[in-house]
Protein backbone atom coordinates (compact mmCIF):
# COMPACT_ATOMS: atom_id res chain seq x y z
CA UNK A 1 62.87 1.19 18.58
CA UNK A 2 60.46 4.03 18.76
CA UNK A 3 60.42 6.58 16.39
CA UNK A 4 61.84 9.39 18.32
CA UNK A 5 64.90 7.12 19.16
CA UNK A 6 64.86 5.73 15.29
CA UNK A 7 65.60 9.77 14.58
CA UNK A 8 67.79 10.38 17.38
CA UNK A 9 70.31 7.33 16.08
CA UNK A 10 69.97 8.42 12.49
CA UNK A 11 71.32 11.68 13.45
CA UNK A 12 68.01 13.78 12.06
CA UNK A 13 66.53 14.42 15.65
CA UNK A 14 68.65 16.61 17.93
CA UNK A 15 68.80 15.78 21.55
CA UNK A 16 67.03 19.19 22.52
CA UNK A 17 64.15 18.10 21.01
CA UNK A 18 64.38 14.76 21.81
CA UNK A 19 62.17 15.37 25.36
CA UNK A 20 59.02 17.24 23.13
CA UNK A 21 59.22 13.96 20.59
CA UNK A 22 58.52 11.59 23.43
CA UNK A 23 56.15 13.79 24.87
CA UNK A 24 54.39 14.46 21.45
CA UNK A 25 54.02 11.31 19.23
CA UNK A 26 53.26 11.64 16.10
CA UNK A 27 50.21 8.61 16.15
CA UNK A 28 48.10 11.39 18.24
CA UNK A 29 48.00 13.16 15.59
CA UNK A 30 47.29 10.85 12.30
CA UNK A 31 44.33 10.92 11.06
CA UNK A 32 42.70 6.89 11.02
CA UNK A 33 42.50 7.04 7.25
CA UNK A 34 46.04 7.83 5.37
CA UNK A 35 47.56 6.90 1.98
CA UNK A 36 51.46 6.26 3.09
CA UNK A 37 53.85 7.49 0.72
CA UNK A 38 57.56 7.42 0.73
CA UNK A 39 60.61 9.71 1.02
CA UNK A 40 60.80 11.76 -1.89
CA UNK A 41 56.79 12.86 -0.98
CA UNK A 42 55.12 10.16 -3.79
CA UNK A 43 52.33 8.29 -2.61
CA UNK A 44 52.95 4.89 -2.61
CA UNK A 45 49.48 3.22 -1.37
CA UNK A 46 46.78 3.04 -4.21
CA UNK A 47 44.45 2.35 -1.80
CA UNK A 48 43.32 3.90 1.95
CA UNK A 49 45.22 2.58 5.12
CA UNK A 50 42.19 2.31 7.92
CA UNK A 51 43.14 1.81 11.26
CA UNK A 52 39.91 0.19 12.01
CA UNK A 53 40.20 -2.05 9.46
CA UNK A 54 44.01 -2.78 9.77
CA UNK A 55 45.39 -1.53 12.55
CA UNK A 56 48.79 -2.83 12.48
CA UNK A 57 49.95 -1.43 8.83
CA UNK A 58 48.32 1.86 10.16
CA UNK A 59 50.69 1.48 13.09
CA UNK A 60 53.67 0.56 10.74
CA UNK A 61 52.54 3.62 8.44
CA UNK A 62 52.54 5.96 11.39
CA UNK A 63 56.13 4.59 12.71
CA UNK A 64 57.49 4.92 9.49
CA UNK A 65 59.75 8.14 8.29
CA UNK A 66 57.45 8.50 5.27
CA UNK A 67 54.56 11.57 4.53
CA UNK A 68 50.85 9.77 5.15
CA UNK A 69 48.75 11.87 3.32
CA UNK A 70 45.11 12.45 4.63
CA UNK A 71 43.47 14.63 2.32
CA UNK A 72 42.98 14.60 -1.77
CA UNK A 73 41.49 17.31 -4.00
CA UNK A 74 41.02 19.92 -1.01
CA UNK A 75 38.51 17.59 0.52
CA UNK A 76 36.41 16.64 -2.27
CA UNK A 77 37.44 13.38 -2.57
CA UNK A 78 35.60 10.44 -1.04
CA UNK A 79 36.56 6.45 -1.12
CA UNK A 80 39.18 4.12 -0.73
CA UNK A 81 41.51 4.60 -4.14
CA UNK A 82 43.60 7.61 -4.72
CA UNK A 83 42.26 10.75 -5.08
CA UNK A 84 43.67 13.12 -8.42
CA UNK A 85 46.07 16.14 -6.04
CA UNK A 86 46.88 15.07 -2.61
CA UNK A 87 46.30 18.51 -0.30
CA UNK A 88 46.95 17.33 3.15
CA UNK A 89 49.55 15.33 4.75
CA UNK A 90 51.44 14.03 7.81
CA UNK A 91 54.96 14.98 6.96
CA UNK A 92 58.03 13.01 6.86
CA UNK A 93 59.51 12.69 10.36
CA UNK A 94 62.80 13.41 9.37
CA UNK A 95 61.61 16.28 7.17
CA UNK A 96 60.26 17.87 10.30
CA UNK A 97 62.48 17.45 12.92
CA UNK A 98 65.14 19.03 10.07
CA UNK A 99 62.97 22.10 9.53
CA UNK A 100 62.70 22.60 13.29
CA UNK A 101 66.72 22.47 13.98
CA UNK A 102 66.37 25.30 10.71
CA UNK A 103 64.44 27.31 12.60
CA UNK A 104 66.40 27.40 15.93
CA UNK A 105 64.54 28.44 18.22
CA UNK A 106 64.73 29.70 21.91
CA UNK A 107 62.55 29.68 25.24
CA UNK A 108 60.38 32.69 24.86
CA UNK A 109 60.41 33.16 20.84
CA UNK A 110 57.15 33.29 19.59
CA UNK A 111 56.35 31.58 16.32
CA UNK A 112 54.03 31.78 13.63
CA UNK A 113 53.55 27.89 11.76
CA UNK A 114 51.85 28.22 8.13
CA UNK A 115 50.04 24.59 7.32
CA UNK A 116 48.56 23.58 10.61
CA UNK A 117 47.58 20.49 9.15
CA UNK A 118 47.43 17.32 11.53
CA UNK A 119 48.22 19.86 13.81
CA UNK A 120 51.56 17.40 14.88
CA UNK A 121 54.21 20.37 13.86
CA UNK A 122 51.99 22.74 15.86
CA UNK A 123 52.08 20.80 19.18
CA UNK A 124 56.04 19.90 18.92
CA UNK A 125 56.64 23.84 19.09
CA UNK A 126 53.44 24.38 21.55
CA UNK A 127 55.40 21.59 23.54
CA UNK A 128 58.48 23.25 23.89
CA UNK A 129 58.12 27.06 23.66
CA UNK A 130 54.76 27.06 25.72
CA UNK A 131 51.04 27.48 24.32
CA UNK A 132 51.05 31.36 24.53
CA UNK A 133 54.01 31.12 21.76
CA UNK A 134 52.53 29.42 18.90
CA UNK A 135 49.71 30.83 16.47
CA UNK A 136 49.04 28.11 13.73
CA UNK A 137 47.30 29.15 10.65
CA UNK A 138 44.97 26.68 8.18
CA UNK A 139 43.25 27.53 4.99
CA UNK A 140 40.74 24.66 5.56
CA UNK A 141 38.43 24.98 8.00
CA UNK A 142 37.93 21.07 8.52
CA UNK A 143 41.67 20.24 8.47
CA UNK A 144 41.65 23.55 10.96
CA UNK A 145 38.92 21.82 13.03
CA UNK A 146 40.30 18.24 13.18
CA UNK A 147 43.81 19.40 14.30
CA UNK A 148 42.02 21.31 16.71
CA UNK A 149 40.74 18.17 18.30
CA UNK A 150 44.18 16.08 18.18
CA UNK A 151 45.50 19.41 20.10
CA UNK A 152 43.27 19.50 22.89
CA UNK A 153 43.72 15.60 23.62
CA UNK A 154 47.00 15.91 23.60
CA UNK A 155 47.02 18.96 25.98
CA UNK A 156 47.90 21.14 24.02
CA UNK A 157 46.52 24.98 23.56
CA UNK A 158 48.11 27.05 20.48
CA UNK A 159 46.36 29.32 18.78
CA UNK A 160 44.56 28.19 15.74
CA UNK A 161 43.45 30.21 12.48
CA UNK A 162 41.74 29.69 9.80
CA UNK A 163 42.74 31.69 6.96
CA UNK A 164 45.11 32.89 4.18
CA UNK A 165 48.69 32.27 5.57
CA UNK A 166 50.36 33.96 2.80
CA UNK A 167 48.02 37.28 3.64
CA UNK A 168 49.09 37.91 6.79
CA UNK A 169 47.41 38.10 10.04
CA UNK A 170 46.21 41.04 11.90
CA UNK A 171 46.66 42.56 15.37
CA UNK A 172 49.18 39.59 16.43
CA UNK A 173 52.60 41.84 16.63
CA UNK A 174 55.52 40.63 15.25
CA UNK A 175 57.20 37.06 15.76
CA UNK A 176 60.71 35.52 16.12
CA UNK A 177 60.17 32.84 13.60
CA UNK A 178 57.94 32.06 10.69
CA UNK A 179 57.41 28.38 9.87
CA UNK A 180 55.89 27.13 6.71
CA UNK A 181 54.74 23.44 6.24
CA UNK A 182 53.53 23.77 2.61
CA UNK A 183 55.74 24.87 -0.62
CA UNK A 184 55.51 28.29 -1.88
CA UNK A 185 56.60 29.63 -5.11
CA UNK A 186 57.50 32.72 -4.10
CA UNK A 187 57.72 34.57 -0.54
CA UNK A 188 54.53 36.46 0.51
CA UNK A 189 55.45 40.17 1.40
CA UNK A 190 53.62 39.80 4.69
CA UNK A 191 55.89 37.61 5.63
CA UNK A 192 58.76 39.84 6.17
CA UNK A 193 56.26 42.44 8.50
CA UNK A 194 55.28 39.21 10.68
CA UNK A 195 58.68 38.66 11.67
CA UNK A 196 61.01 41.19 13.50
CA UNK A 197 64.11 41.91 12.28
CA UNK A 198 66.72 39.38 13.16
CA UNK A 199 64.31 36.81 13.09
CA UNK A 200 64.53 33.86 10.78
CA UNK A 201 61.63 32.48 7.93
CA UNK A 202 61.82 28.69 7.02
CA UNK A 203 59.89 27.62 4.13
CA UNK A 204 59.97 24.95 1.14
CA UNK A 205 60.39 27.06 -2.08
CA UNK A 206 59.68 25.19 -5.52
CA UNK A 207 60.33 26.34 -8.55
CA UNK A 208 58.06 26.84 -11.45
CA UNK A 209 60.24 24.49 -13.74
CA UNK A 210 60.66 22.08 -10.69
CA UNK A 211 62.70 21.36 -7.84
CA UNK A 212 62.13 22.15 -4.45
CA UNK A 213 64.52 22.53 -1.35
CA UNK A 214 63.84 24.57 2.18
CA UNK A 215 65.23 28.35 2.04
CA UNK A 216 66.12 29.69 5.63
CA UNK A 217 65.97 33.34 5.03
CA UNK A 218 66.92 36.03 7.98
CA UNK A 219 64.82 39.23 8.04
CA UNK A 220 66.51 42.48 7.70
CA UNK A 221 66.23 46.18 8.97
CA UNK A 222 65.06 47.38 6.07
CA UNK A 223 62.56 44.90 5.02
CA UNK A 224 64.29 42.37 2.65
CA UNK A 225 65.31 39.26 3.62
CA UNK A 226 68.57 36.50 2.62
CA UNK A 227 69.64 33.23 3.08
CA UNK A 228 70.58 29.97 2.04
CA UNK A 229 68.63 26.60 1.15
CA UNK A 230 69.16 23.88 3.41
CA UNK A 231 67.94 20.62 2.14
CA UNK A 232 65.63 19.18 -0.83
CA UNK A 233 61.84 19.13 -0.27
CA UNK A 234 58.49 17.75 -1.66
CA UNK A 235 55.94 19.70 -0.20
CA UNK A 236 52.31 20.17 -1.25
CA UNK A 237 52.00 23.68 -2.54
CA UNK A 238 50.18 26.28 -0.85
CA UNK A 239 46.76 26.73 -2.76
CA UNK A 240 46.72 30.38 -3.07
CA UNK A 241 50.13 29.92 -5.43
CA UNK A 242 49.07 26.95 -7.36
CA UNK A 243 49.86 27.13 -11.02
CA UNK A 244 47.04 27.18 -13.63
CA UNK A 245 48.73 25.18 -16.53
CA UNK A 246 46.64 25.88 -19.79
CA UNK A 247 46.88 22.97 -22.28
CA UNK A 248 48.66 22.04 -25.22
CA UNK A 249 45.57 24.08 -27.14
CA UNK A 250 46.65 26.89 -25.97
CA UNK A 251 50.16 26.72 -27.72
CA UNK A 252 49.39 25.53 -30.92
CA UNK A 253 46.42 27.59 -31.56
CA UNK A 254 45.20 25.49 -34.06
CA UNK A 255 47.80 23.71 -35.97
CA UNK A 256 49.64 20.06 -35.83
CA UNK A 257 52.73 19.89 -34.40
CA UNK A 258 55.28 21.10 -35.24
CA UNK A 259 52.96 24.29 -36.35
CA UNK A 260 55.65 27.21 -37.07
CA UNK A 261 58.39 25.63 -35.16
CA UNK A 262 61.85 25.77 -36.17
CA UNK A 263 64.52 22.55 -36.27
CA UNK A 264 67.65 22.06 -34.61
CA UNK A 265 69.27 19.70 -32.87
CA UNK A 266 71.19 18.92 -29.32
CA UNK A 267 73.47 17.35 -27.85
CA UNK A 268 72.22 17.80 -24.04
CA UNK A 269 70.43 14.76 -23.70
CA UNK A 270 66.29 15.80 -22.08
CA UNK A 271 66.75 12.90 -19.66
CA UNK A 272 69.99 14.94 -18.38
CA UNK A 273 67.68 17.55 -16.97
CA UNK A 274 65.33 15.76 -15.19
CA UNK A 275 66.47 14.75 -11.74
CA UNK A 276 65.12 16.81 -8.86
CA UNK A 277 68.58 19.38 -8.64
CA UNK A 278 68.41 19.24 -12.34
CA UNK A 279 65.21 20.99 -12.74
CA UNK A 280 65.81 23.41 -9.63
CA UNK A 281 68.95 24.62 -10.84
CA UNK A 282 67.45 25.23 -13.98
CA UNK A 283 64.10 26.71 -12.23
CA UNK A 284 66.18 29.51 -10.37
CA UNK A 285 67.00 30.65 -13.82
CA UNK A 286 64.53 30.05 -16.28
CA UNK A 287 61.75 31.61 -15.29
CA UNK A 288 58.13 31.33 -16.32
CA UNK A 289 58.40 27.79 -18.02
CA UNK A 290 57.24 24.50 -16.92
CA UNK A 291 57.43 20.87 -18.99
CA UNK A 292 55.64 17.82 -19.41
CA UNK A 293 56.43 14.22 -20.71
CA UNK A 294 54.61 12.77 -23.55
CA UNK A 295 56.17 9.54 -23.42
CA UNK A 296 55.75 6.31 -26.21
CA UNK A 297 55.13 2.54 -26.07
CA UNK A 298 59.15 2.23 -27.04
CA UNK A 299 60.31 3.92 -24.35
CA UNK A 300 60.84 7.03 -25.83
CA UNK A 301 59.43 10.50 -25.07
CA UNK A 302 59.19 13.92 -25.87
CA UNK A 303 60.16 16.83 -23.74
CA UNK A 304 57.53 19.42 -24.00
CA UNK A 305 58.59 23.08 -23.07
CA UNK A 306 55.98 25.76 -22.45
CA UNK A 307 56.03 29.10 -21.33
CA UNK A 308 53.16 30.11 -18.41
CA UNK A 309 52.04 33.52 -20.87
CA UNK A 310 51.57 30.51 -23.90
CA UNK A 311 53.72 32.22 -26.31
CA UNK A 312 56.41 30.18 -26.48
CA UNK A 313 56.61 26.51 -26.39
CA UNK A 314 59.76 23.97 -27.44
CA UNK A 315 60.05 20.28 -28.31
CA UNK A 316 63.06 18.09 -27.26
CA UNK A 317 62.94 14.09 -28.48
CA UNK A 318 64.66 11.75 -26.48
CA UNK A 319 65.17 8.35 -28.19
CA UNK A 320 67.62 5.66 -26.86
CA UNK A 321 71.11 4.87 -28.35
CA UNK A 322 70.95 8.94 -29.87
CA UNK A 323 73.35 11.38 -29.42
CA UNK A 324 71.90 14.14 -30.67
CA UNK A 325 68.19 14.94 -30.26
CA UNK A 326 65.53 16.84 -32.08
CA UNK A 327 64.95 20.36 -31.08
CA UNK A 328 61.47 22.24 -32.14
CA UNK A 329 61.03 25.58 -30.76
CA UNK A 330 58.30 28.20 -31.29
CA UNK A 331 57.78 31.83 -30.05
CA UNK A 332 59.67 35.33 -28.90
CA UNK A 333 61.49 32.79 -26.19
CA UNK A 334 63.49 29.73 -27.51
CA UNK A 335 62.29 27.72 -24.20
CA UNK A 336 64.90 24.90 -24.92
CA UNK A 337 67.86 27.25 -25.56
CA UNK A 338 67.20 29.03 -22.52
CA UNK A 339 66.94 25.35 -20.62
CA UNK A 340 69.98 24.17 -22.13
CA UNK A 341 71.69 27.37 -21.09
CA UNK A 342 70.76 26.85 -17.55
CA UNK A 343 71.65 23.50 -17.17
CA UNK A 344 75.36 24.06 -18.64
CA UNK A 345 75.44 26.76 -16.31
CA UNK A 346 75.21 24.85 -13.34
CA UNK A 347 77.30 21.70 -15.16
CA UNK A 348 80.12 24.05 -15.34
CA UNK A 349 79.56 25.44 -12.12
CA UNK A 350 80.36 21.93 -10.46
CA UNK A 351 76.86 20.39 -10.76
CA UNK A 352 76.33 22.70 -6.77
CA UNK A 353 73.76 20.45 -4.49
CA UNK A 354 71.08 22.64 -3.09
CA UNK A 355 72.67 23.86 -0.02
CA UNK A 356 75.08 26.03 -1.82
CA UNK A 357 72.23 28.13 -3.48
CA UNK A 358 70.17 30.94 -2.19
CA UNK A 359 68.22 33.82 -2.09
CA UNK A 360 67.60 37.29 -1.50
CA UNK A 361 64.00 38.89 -1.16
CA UNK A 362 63.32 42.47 -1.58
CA UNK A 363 59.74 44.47 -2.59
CA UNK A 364 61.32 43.86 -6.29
CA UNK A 365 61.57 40.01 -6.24
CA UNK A 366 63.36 36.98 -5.74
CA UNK A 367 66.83 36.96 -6.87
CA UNK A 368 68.81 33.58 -6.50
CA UNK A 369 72.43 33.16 -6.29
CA UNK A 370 75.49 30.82 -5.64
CA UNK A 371 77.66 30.81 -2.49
CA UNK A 372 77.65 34.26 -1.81
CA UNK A 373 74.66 37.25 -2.35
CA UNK A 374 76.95 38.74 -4.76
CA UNK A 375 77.58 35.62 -7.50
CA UNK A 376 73.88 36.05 -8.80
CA UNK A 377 72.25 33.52 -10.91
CA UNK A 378 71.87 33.98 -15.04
CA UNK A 379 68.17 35.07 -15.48
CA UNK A 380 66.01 33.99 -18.13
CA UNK A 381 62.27 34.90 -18.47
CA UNK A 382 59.74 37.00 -15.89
């Protein structure tokens, strides 16, 4: 079975779309070198797949429903291992035929795609709402080029830019729908000019904490924009929002562990907050904070807490067997209290699954809420 068909059967691929799928395979437009990865956007391969070299697990790769990334470091990576950041990737199959039903589109809508990438996204929509209708828009020029290619030997003509795609674009009028294939962190105000009112943006969102999931937000009259998120993500973030996350140096200042921190103690186990809803759920509150994992030989590890302006920074020790754990925290914000908080929020909300949050954009912000625009999300943090 194909993998058009493969998505059809599992219910992902709509039979609307099924037509531009056939017409559009994804293997036109994989690059010959890819690391595969798997569903929740990990790469799996430590080394490169070549299609030269071995052409039937690039063929497997490609007819998989995993992301392939192409790219590591924003290009500057060369060889055959890993790079350190992958930057540019074939998405998951089932990913993007999801985001496309999101963005429900009609004959005539023109649409605006952020992340041109392999340029495979691109040609799907070319495909089915005509050349004239799609305007693609890459920050790297050689990713830009490449796709470019893969396009035109597939016979396929949308518009290609290279550029910011969270600045805007000039002197292109207004369109029905606004696509992005990276994450953001936050929606970029020229978003909600691109797109008429009425008209629909479809982007991952990730938090700063962590989490991810696709926000399908419907642009208003007056400028601000609401709507719900419709599935988890793992999407590579845009580069113009990447976080700069300054080292442990920074929060210490100086002094050992546990510096001028003061002790308490838990009950909420750290490894409790750490699955993917976990950590979004959390994100949507506590804001400005991000963690890492300094984990030990015995299996143990310590949850570290930092917030992005370095003032404040927590400990949490998770050791196996406990039922309590060791709490340091340090600074105007107690970065594990407000975590904790958070997470017993959502506990007692239900433990809601990602579809039943979302969000409201206005000049002012993000603000993130629960069922209904009203039932508005406990805030922590800038």
């Amino acid at each position: 079975m194909g993998l058009a068909p493969a998505l059809l059967a599992s219910g992902a691929l709509t039979s609307d779309w099924l037509p531009t799928f056939e017409a559009v395979p994804r293997h036109l437009f994989v690059p010959d070198r890819i690391w595969p990865g798997k569903a929740g956007g990990a790469v799996q391969a430590e080394q490169v797949v070549s299609r030269a070299d071995d052409p039937d697990a690039w063929w497997e790769a490609v007819n998989s429903d995993i992301p392939l990334t192409f790219q590591w470091d924003d290009g500057e990576h060369t060889g055959n291992a890993k790079g350190t950041t992958p930057s540019s990737s074939s998405s998951m199959p089932t990913m993007v035929v999801s985001m496309l039903a999101d963005l429900d589109v009609d004959a005539g809508m023109r649409v605006l795609e952020v992340g041109t990438g392999t340029g495979w996204n691109a040609a799907l929509l070319a495909h089915r709402l005509g050349d004239e209708n799609v305007v693609t828009i890459e920050v790297d020029a050689d990713v830009s080029a490449a796709a470019a290619t893969r396009l035109e030997r597939a016979g396929l003509n949308p518009r290609l830019v290279v550029g910011d795609g969270g600045a805007g674009l000039a002197n292109l009028g207004q369109f029905d729908r606004l696509e992005a294939t990276c994450s953001i962190a936050r929606v970029p105000a020229p978003w909600l000019e691109l797109v008429r009112p009425g008209g629909l943006v479809v982007s991952p969102l990730g938090t700063e904490y962590g989490g991810e999931a696709v926000v399908r937000l419907a642009v208003r009259e007056d400028g601000t924009a609401v709507g719900r998120f419709t599935r988890s993500s793992a999407f590579m973030r845009m580069r113009q929002q990447r976080s700069t996350r300054p080292p442990l140096a920074a929060y210490l200042k100086g002094k050992s562990w546990p510096a001028d921190g003061e002790r308490s103690f838990t009950r909420l186990s750290p490894a409790d907050t750490g699955d993917w809803i976990d950590q979004f759920a959390i994100g949507l509150q506590v804001r400005g904070c991000f963690w890492r994992a300094e984990r030990y030989r015995d299996g143990s590890y310590t949850l570290w807490l930092y917030s992005t302006d370095t003032a404040s920074w927590a400990t949490a020790d998770w050791e196996a067997e406990r039922t309590t754990y060791e709490v340091v925290q340090s600074g105007p914000r107690r970065l594990w209290d407000e975590v904790e908080t958070a997470w017993r929020w959502w506990n007692a909300a239900g433990r809601p699954d990602f579809e039943r949050f979302g969000l409201t954009v206005t000049p002012d912000g993000h603000t993130p809420w629960l069922d209904d625009p009203a039932n508005t999300l406990p805030q922590f943090g800038k």
